[in-house]
C-alpha atoms as a PDB file:
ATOM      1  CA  UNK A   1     -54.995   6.893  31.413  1.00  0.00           C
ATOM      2  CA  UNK A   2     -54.158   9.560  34.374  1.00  0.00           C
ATOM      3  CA  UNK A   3     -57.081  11.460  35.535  1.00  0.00           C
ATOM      4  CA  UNK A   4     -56.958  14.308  37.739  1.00  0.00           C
ATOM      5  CA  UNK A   5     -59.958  15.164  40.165  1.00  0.00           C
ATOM      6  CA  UNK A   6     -59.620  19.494  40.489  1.00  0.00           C
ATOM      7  CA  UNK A   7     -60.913  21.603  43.237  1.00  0.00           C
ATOM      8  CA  UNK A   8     -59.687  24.603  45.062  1.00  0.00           C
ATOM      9  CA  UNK A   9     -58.132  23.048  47.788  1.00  0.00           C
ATOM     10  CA  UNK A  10     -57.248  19.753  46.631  1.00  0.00           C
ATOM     11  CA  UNK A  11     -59.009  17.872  49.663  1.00  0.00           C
ATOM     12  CA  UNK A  12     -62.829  17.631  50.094  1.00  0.00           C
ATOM     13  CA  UNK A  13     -64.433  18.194  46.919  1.00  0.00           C
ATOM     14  CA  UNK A  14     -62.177  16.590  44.526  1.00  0.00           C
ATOM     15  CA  UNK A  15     -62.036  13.517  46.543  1.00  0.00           C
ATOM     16  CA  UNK A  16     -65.734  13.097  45.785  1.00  0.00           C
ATOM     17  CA  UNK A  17     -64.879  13.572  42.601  1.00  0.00           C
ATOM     18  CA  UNK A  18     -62.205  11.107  42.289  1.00  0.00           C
ATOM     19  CA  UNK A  19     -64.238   8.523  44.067  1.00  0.00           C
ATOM     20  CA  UNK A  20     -67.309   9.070  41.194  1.00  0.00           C
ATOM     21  CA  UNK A  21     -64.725   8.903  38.626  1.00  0.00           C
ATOM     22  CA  UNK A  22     -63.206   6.012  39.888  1.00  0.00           C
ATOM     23  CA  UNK A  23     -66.895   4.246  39.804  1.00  0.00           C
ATOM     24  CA  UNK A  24     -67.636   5.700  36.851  1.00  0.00           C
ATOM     25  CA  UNK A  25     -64.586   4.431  35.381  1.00  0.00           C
ATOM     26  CA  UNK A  26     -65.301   0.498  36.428  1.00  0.00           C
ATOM     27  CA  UNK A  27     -68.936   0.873  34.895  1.00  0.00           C
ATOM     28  CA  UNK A  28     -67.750   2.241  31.252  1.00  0.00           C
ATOM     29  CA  UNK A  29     -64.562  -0.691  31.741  1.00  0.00           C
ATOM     30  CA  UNK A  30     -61.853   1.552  31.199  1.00  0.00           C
ATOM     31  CA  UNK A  31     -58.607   1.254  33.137  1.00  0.00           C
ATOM     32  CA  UNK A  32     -57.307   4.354  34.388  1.00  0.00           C
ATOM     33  CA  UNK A  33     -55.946   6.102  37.662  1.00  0.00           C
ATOM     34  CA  UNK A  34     -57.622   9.023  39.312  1.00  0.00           C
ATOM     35  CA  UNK A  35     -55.656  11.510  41.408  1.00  0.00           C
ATOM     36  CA  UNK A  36     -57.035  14.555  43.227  1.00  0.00           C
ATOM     37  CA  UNK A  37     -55.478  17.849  43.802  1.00  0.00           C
ATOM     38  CA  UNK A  38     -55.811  21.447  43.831  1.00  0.00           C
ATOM     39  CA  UNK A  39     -55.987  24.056  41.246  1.00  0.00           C
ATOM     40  CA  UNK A  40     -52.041  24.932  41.197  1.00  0.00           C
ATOM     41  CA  UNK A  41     -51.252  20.986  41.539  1.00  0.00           C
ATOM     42  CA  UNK A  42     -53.495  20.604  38.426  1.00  0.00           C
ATOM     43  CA  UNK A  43     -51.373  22.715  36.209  1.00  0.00           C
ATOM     44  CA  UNK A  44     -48.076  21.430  36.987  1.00  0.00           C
ATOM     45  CA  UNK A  45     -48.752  17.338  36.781  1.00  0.00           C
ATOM     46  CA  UNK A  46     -49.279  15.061  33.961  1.00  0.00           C
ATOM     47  CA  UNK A  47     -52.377  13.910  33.178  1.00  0.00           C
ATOM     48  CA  UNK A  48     -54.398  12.839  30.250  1.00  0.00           C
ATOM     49  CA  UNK A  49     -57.658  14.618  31.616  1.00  0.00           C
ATOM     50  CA  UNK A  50     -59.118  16.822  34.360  1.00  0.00           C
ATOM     51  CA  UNK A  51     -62.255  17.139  35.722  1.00  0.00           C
ATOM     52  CA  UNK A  52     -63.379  19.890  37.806  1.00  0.00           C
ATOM     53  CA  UNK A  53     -66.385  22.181  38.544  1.00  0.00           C
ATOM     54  CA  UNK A  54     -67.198  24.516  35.468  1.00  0.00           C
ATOM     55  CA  UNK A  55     -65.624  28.022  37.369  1.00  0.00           C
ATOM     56  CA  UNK A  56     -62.134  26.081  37.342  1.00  0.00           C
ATOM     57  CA  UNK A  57     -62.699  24.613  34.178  1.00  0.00           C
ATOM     58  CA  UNK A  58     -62.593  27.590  32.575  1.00  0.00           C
ATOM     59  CA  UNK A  59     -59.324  28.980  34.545  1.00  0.00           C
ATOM     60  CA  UNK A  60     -57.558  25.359  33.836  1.00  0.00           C
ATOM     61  CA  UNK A  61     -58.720  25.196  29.881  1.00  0.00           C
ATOM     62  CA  UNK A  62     -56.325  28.107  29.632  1.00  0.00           C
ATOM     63  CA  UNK A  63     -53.147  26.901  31.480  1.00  0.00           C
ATOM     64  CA  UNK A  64     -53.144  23.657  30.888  1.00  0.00           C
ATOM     65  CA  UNK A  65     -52.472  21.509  27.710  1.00  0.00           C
ATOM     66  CA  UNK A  66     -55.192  18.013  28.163  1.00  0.00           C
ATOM     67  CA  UNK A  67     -59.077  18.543  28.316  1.00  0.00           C
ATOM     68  CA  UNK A  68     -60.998  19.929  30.596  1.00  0.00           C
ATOM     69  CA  UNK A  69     -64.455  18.417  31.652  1.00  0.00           C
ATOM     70  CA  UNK A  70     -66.853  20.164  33.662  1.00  0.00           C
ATOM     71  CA  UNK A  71     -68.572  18.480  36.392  1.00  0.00           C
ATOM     72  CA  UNK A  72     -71.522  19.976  38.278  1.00  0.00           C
ATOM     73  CA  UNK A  73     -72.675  17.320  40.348  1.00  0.00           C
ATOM     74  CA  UNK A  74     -69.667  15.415  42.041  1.00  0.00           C
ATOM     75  CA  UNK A  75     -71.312  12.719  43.513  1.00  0.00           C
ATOM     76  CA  UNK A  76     -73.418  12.263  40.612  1.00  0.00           C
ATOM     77  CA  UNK A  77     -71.910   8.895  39.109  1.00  0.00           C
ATOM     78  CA  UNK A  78     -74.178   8.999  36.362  1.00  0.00           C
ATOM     79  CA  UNK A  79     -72.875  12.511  35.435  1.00  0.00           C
ATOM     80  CA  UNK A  80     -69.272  11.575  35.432  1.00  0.00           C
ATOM     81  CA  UNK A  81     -69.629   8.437  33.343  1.00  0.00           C
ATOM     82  CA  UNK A  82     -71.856  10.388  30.764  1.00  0.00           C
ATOM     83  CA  UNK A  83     -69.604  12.457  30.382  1.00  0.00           C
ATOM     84  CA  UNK A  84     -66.490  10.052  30.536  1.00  0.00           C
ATOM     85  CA  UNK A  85     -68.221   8.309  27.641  1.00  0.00           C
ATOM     86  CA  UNK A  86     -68.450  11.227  25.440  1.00  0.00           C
ATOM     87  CA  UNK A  87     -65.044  11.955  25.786  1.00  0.00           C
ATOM     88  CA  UNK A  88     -63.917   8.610  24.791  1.00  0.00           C
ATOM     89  CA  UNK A  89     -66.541   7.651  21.937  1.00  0.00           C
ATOM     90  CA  UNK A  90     -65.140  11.484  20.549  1.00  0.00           C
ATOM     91  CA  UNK A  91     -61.360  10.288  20.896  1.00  0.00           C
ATOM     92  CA  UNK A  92     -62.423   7.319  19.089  1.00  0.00           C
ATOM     93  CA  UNK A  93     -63.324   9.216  15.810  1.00  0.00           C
ATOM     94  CA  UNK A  94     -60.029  11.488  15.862  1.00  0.00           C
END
């Protein structure tokens, strides 16, 4: 599992966001490898999901061809793994 951390620049932000994801990652047990980068990066590299604020979310869900998951609080583990979970209980039932 490839996960990409998205924010405008690719630096600050999304590092925070790949470090929560990371954690968030170890407490659900899932293996997986999270990479940050920048908006334009975001669109042109493999992943199997990106998570990003919910303004880029909406410019990515367009452009690109994995899900999208808006984050609003970066540092907020518990956010990120809520949401990680949902994803992957709702894969589950495809």
């Amino acid at each position: 599992m490839k996960i990409l951390a998205v924010c405008g620049f690719g630096v600050g932000s999304s590092m925070i966001l790949k470090m929560s994801a990371e954690k968030a990652l170890k407490n659900l047990g899932i293996k997986g490898e999270v990479e940050n980068t920048d908006l334009s990066g975001a669109r042109g590299a493999e992943s199997d999901l990106i998570l990003t604020s919910n303004e880029l979310a909406r410019e990515l869900e367009s452009s690109v061809k994995v899900p999208v998951i808006p984050i609003y609080k970066y540092m907020d583990v518990n956010e990120v793994e809520l949401k990680l979970k949902k994803y992957f209980n709702n894969k589950e039932e495809l």
